[in-house]
N, C-alpha and C. Protein backbone atom coordinates (compact mmCIF):
# COMPACT_ATOMS: atom_id res chain seq x y z
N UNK A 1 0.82 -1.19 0.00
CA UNK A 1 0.00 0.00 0.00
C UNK A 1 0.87 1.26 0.00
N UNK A 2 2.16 1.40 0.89
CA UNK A 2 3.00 2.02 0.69
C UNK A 2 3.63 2.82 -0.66
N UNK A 3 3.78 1.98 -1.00
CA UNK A 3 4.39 2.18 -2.85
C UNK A 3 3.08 2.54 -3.81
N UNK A 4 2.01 2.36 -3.43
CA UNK A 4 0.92 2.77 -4.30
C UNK A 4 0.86 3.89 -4.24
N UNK A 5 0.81 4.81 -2.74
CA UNK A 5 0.62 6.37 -2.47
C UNK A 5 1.90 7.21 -3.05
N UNK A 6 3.25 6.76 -2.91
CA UNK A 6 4.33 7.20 -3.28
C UNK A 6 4.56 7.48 -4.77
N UNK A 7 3.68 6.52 -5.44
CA UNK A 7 3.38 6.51 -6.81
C UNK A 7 2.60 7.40 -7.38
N UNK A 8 1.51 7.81 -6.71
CA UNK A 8 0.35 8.97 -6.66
C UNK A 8 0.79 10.78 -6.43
N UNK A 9 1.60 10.32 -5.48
CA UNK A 9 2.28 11.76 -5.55
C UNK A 9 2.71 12.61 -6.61
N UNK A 10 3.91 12.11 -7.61
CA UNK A 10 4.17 12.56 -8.59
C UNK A 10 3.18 13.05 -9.19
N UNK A 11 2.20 11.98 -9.79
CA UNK A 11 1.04 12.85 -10.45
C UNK A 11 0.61 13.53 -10.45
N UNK A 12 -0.16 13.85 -8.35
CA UNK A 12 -0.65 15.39 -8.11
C UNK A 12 -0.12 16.68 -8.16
N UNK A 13 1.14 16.27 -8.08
CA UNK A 13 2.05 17.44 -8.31
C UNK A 13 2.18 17.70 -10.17
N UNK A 14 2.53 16.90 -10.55
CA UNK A 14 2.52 17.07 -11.98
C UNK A 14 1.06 17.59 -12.41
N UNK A 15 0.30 17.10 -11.92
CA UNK A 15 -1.35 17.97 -12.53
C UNK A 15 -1.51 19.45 -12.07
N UNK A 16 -0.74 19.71 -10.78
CA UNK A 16 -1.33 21.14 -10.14
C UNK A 16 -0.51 21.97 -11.71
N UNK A 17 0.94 22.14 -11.81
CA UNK A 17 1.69 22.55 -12.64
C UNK A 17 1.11 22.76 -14.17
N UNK A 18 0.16 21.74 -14.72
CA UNK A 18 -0.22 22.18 -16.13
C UNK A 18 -1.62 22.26 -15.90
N UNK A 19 -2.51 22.45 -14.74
CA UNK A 19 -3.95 22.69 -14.63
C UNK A 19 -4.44 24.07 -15.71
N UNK A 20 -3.56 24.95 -16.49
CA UNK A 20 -3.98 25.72 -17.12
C UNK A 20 -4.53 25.38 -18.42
N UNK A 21 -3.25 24.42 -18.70
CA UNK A 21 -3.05 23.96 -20.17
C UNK A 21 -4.10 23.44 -20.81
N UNK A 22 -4.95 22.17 -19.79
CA UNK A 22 -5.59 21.37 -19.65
C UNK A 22 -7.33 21.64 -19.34
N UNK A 23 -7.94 21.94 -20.07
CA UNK A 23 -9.35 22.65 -20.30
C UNK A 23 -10.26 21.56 -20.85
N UNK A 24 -11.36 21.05 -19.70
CA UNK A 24 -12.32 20.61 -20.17
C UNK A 24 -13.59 21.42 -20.54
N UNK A 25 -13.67 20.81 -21.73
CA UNK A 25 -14.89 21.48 -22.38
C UNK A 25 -16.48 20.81 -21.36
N UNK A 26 -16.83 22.55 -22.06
CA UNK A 26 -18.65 22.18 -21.01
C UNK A 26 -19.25 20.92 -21.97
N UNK A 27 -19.76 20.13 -21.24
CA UNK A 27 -20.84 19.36 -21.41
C UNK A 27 -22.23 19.25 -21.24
N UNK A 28 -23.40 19.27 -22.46
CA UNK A 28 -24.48 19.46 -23.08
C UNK A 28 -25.34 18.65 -22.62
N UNK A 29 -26.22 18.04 -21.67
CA UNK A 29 -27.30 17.04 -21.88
C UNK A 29 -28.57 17.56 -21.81
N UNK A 30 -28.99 16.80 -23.09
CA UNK A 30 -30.84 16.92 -23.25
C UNK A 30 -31.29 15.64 -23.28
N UNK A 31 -32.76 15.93 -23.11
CA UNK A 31 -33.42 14.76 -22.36
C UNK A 31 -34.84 14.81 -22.90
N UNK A 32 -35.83 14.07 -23.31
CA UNK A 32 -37.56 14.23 -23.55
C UNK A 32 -37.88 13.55 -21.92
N UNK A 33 -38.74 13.73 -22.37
CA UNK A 33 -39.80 13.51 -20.69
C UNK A 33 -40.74 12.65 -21.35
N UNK A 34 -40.42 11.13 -21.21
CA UNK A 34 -41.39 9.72 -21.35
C UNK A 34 -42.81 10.38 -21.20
N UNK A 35 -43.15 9.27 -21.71
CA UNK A 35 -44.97 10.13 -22.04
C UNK A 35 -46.06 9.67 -20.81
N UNK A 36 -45.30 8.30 -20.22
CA UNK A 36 -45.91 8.39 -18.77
C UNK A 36 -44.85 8.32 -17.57
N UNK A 37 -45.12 8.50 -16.87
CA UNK A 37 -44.36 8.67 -15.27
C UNK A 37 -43.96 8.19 -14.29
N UNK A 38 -44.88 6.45 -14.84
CA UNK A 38 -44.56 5.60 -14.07
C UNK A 38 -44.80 5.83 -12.60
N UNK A 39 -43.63 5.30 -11.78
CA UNK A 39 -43.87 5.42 -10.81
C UNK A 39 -43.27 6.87 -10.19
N UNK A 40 -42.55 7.62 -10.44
CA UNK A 40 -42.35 9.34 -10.20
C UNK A 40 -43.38 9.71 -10.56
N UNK A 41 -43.90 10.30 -8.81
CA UNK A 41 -44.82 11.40 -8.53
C UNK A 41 -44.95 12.17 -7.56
N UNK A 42 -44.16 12.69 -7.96
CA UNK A 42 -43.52 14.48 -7.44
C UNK A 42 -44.09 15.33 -8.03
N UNK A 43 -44.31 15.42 -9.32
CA UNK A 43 -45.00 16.55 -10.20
C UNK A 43 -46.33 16.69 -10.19
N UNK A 44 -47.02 15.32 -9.62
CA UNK A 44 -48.34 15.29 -8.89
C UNK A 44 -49.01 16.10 -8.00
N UNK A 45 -50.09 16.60 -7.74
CA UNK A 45 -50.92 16.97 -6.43
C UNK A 45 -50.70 15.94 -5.60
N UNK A 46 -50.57 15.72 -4.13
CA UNK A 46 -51.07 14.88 -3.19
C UNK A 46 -52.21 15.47 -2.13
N UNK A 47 -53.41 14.83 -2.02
CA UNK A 47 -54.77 15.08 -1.10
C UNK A 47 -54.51 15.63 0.17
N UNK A 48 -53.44 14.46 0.44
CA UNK A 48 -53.00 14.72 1.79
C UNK A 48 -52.27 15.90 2.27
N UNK A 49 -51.76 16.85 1.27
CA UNK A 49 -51.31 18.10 1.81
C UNK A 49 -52.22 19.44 1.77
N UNK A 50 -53.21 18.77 0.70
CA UNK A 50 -54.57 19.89 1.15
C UNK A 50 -54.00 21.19 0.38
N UNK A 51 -53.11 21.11 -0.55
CA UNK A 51 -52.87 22.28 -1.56
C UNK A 51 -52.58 21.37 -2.85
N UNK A 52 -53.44 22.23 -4.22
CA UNK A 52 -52.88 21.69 -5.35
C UNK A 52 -51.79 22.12 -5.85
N UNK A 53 -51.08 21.45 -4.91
CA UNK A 53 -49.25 22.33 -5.28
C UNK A 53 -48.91 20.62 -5.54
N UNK A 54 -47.80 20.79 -6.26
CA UNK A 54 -47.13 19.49 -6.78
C UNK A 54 -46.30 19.15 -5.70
N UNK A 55 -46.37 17.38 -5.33
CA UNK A 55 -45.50 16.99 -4.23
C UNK A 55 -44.03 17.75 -3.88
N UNK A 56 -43.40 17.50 -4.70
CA UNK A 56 -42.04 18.86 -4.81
C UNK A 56 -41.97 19.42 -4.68
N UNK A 57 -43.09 20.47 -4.29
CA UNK A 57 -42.71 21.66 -3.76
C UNK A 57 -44.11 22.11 -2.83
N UNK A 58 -44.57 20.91 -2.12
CA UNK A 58 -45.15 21.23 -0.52
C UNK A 58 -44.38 21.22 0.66
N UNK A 59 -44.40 22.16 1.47
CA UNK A 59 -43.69 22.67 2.69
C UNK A 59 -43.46 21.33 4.04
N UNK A 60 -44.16 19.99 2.99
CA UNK A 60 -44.62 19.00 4.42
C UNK A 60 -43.74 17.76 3.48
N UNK A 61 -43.35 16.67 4.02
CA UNK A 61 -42.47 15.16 3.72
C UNK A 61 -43.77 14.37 3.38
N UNK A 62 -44.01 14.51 1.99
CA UNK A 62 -45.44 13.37 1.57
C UNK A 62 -44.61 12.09 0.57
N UNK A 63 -45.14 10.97 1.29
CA UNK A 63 -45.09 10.10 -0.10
C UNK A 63 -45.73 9.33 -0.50
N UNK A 64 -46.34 9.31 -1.42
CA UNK A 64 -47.42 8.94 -2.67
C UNK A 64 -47.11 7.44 -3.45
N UNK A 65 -47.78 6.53 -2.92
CA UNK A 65 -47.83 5.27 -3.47
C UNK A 65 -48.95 5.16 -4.65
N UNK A 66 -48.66 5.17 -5.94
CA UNK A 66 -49.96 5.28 -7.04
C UNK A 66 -49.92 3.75 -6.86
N UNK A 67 -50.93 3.62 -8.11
CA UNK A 67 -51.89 1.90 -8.31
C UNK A 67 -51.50 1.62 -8.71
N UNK A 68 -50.23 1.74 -10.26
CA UNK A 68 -49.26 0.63 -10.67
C UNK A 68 -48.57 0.26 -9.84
N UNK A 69 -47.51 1.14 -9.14
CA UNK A 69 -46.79 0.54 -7.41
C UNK A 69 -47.48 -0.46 -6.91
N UNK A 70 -48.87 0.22 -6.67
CA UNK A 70 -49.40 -1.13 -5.55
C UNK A 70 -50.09 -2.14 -6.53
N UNK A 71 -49.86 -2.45 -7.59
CA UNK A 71 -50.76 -3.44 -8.65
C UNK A 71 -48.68 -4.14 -8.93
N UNK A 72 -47.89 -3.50 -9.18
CA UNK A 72 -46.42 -4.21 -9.32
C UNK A 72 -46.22 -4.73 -8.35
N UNK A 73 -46.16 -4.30 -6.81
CA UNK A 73 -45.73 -4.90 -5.99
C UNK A 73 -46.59 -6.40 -5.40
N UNK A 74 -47.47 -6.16 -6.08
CA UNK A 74 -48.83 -7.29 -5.29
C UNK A 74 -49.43 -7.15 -3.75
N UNK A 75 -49.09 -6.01 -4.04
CA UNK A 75 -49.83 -5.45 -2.39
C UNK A 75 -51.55 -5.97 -2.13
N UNK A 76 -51.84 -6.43 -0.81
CA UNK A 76 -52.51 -6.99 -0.70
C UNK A 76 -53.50 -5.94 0.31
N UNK A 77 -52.67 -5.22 0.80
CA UNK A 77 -53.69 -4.22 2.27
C UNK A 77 -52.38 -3.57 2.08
N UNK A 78 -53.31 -2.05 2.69
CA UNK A 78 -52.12 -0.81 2.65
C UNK A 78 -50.96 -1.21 3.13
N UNK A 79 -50.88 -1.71 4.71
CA UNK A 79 -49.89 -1.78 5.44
C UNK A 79 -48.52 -2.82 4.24
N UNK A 80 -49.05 -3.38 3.40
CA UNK A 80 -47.76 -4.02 1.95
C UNK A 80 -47.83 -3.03 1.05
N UNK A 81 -48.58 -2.06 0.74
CA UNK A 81 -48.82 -1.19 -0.08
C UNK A 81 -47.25 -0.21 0.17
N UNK A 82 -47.31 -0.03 1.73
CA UNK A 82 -46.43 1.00 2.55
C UNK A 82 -44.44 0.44 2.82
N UNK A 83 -44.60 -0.92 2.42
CA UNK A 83 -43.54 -1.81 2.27
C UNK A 83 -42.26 -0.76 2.24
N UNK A 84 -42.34 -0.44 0.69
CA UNK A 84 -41.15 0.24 0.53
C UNK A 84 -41.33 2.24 1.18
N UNK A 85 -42.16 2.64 1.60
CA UNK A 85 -41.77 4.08 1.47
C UNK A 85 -40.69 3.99 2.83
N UNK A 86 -40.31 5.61 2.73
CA UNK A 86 -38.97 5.84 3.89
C UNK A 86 -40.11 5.76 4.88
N UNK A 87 -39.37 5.90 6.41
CA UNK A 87 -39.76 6.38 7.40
C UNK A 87 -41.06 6.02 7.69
N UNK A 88 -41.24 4.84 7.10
CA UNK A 88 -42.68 4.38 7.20
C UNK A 88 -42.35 2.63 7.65
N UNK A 89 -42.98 2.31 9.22
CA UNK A 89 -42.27 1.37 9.38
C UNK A 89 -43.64 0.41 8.99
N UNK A 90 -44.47 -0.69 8.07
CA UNK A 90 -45.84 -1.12 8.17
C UNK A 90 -45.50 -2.68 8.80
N UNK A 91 -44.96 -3.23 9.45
CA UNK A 91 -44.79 -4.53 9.84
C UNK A 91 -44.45 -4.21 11.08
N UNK A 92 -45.55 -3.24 12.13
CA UNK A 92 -44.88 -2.91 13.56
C UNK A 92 -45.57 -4.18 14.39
N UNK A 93 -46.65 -4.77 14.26
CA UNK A 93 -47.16 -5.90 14.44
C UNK A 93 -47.50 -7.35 14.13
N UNK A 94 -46.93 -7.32 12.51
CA UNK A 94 -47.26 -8.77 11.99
C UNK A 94 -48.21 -8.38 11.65
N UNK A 95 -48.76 -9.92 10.72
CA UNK A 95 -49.51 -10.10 10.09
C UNK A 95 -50.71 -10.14 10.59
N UNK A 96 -51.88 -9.58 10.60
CA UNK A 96 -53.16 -8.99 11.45
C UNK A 96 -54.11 -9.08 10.15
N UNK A 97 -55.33 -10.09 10.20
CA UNK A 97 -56.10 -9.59 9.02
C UNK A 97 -57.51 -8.87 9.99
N UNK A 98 -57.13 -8.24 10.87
CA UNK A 98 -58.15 -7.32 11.61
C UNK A 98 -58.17 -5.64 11.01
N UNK A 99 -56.80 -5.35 10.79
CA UNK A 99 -56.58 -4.01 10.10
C UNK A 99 -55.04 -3.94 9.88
N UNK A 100 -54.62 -2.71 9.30
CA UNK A 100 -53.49 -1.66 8.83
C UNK A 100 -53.18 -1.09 9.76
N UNK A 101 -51.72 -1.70 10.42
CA UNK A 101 -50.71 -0.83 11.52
C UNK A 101 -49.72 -0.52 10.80
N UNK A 102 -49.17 0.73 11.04
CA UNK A 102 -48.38 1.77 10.21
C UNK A 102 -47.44 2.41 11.45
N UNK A 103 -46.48 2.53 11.65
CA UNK A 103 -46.00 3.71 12.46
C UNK A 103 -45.06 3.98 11.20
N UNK A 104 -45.16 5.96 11.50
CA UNK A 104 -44.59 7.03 10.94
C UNK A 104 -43.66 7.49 11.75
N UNK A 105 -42.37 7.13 11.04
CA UNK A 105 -41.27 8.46 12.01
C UNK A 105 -41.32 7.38 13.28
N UNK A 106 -41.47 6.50 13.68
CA UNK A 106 -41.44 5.57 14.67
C UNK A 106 -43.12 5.83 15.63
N UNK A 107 -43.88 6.62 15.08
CA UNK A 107 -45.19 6.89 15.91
C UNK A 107 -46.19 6.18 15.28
N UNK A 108 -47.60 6.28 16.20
CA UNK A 108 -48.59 5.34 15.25
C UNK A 108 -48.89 6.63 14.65
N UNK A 109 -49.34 6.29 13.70
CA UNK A 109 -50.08 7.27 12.56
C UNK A 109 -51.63 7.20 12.42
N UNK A 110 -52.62 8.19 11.92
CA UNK A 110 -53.56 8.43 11.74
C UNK A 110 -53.79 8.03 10.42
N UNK A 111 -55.23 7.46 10.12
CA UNK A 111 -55.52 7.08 8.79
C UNK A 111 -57.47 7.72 8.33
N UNK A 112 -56.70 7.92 7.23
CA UNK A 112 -58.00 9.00 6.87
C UNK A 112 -58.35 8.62 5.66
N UNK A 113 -59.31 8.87 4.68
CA UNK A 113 -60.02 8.05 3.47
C UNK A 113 -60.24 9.65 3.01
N UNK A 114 -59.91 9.94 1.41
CA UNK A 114 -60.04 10.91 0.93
C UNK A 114 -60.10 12.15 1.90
N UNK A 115 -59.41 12.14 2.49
CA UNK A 115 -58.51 13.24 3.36
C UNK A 115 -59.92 13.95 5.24
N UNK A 116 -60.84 12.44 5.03
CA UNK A 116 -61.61 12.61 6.32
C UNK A 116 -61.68 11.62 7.20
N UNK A 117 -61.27 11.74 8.25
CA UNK A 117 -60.49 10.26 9.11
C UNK A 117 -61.43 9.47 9.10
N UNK A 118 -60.82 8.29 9.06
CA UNK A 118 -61.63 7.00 8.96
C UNK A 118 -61.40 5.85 9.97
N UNK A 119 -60.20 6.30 10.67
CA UNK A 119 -60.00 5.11 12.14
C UNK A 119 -60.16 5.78 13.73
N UNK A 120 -60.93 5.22 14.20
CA UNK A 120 -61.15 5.97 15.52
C UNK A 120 -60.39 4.95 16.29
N UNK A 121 -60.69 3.98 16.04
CA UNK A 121 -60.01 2.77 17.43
C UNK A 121 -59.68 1.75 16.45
N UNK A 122 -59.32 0.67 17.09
CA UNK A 122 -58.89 -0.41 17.01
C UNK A 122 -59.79 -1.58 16.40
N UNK A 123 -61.18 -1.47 17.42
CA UNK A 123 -62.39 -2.82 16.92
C UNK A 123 -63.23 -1.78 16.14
N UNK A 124 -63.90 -0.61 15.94
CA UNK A 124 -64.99 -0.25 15.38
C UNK A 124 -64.56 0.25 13.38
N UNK A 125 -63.26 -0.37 12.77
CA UNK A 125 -63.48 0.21 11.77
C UNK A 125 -63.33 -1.01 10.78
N UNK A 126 -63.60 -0.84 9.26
CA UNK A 126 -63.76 -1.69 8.80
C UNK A 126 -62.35 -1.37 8.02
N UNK A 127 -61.47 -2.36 7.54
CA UNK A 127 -60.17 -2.42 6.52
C UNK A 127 -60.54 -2.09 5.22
N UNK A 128 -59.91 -1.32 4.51
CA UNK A 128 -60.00 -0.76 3.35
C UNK A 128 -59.95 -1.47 2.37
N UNK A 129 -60.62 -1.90 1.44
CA UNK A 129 -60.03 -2.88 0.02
C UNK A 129 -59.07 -2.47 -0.63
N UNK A 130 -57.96 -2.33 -1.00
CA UNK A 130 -56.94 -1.85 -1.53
C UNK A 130 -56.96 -1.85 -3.16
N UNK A 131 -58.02 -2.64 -3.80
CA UNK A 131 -58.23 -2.54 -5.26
C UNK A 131 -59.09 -1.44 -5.26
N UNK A 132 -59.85 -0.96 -4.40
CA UNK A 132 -60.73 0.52 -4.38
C UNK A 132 -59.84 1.14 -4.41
N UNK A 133 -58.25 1.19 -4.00
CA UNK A 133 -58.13 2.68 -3.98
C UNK A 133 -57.28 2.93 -5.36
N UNK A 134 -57.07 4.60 -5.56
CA UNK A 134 -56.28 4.98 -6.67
C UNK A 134 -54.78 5.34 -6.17
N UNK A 135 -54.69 5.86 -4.71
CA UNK A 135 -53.30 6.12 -4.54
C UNK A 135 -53.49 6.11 -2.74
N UNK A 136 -52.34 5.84 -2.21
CA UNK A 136 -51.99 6.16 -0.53
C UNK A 136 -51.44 7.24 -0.26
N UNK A 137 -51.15 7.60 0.33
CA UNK A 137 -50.38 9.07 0.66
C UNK A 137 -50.17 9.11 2.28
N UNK A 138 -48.81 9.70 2.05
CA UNK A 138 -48.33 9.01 3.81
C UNK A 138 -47.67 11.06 4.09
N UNK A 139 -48.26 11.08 4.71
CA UNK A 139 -47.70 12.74 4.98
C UNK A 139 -47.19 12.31 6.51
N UNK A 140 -45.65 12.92 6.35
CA UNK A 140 -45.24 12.33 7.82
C UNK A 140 -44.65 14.00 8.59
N UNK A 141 -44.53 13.13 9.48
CA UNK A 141 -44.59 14.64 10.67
C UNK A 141 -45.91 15.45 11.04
N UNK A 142 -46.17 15.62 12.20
CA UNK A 142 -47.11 16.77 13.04
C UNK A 142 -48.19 17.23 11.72
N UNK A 143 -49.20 16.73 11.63
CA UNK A 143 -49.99 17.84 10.81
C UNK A 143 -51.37 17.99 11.09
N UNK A 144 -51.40 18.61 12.38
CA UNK A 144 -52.31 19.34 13.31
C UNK A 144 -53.21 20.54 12.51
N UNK A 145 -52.07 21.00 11.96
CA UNK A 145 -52.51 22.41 11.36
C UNK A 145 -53.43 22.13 10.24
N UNK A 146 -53.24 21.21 9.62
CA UNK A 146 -53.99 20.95 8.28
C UNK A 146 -55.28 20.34 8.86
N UNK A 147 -55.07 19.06 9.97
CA UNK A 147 -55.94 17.73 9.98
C UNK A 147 -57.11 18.27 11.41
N UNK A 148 -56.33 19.30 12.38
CA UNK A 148 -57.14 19.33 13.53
C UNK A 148 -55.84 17.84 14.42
N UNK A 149 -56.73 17.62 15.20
CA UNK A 149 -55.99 16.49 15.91
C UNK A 149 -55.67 15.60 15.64
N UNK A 150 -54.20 15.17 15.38
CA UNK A 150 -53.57 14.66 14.50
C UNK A 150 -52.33 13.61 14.93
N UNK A 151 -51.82 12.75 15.19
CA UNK A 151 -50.72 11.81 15.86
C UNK A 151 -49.08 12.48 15.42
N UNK A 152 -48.64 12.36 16.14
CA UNK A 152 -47.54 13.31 15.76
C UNK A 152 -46.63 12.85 14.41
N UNK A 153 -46.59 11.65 14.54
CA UNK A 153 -45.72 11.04 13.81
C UNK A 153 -46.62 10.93 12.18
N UNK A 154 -47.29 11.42 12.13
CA UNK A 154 -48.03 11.88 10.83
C UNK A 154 -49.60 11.12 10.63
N UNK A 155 -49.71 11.12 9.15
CA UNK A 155 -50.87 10.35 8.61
C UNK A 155 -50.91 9.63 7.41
N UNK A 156 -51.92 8.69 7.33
CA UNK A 156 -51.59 7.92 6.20
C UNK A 156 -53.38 8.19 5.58
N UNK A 157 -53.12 9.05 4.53
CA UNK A 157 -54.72 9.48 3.61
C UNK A 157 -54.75 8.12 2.64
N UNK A 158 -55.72 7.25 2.48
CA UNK A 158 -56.33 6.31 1.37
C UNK A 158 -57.18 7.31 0.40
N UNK A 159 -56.93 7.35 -0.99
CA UNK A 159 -57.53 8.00 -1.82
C UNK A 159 -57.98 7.52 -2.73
N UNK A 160 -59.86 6.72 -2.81
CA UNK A 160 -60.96 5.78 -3.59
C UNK A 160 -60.57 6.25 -4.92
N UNK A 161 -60.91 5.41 -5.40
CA UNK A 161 -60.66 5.45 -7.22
C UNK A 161 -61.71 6.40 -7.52
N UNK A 162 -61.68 7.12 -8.70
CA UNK A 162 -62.55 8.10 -9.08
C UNK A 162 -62.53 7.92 -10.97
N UNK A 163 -63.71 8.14 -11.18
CA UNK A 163 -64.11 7.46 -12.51
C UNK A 163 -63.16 8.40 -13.85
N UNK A 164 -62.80 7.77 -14.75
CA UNK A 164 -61.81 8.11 -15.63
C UNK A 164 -62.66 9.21 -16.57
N UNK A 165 -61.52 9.54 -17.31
CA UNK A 165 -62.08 10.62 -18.50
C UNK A 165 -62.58 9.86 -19.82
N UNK A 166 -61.64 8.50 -19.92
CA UNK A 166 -62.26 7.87 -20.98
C UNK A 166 -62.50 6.85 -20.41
N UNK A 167 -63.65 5.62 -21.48
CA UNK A 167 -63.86 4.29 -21.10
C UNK A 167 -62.97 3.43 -20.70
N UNK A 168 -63.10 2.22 -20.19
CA UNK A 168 -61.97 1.62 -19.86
C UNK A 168 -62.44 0.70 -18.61
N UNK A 169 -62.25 -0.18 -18.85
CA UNK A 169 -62.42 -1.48 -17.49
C UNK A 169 -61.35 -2.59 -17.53
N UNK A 170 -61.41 -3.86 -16.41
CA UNK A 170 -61.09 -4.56 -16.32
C UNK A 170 -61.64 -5.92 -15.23
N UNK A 171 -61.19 -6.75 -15.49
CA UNK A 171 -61.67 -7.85 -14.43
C UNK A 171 -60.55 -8.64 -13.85
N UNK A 172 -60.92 -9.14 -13.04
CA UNK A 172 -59.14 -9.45 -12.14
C UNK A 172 -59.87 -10.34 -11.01
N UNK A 173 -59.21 -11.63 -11.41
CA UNK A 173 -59.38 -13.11 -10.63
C UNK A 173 -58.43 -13.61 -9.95
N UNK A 174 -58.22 -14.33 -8.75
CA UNK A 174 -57.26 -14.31 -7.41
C UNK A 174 -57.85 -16.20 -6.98
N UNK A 175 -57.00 -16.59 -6.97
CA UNK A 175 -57.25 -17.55 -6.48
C UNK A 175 -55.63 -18.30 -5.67
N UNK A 176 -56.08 -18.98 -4.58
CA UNK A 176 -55.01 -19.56 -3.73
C UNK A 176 -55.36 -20.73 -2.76
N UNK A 177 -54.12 -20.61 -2.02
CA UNK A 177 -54.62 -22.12 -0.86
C UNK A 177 -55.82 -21.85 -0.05
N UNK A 178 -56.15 -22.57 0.58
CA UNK A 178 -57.47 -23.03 1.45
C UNK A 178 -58.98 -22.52 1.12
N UNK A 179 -58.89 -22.67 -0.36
CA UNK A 179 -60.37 -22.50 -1.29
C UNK A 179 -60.27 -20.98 -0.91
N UNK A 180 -59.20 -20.36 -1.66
CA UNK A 180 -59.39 -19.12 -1.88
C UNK A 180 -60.19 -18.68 -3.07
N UNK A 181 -60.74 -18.29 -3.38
CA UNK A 181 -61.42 -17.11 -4.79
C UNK A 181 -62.18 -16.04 -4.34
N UNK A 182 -61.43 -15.46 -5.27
CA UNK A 182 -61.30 -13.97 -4.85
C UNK A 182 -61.68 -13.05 -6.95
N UNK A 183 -62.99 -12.19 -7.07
CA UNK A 183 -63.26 -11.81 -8.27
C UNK A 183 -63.19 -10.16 -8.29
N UNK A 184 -63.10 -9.57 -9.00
CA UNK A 184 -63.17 -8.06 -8.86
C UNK A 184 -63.19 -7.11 -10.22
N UNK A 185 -63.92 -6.05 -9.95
CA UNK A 185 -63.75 -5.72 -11.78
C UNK A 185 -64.43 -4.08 -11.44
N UNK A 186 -63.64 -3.49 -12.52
CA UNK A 186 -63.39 -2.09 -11.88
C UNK A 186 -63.58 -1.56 -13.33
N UNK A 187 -65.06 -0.71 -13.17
CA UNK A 187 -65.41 -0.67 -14.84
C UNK A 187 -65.63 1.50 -14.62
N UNK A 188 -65.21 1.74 -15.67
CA UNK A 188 -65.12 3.78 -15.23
C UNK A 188 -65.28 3.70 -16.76
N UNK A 189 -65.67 5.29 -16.55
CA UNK A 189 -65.75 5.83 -18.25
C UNK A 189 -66.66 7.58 -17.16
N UNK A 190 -67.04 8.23 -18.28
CA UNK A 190 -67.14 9.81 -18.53
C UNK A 190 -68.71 9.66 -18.07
């Protein structure tokens, strides 16, 4: 390792000496903007911040799980939906088919359905179908100011599918161990 650094020296010294000579030219990149977005959505509105300002540039830490995400990943209930975002821990309890435990920022979080709370306790609410919805939205940190009373460690808004501009349906069949079947079909138009 010795002889490697001793070797290095010369060079830096030899580069300070002709740094004039030696001129890199500026470099040019252009780019088109793909015609869909996939899964980047930043340039989006999110519900959950309660301004139609684009995620990127709201004053609050939102992140926005759309329906290809949760249709790629095979998310089954929010709390797999929430798998990958940061600071979002969804496996604080195991596997529960009673409901969606989430802690934000290490807190429990609040959960709200098109941006009007929807969990009061523990036994009185019903679990969300996750093929109803169009997107999740996890706004983390304190947001009292927006929500009224609010868990510190943030909230998690579910946002229902809402009918398209053009026609368009589908049907979607589930089947598994212990006489599972499972049917669903999600038909929108104008």
């Amino acid at each position: 390792m010795g002889a490697c650094l001793l070797s290095l020296i010369p060079l830096a010294v030899q580069a300070e000496e002709t740094s004039e000579a030696n001129v890199i030219p500026a470099v040019e990149v252009n780019a088109d903007v793909q015609e869909g977005d996939g899964y980047i959505t930043e340039g989006k509105a999110a519900t959950a911040g309660k301004l139609d300002v684009a995620v990127e540039k709201t004053p609050y830490s939102i992140t926005v799980v759309n329906e290809e995400f949760i249709k790629d990943t095979g998310a089954k209930n929010i709390q797999d939906a929430l798998v990958y975002s940061s600071g979002v821990y969804s496996g604080a309890f195991g596997f529960d088919t009673r409901g969606d435990f989430v802690k934000v920022r290490g807190l429990d979080a609040s959960f709200y359905k098109d941006g009007l709370r929807s969990l009061y306790g523990s036994y009185n609410s019903v679990r969300p179908n996750i093929y109803a919805l169009e997107q999740v939205e996890v706004l983390k940190g304190p947001s009292s100011v927006l929500y009224g009373q609010a868990e510190l460690g943030g909230i998690v808004n579910t946002v229902s599918k809402l009918p398209k501009a053009r026609q368009q349906g589908e049907i979607w069949a589930q089947v598994g161990s212990y006489d599972r079947k499972q049917l669903a079909a999600d038909i929108t138009g104008p």
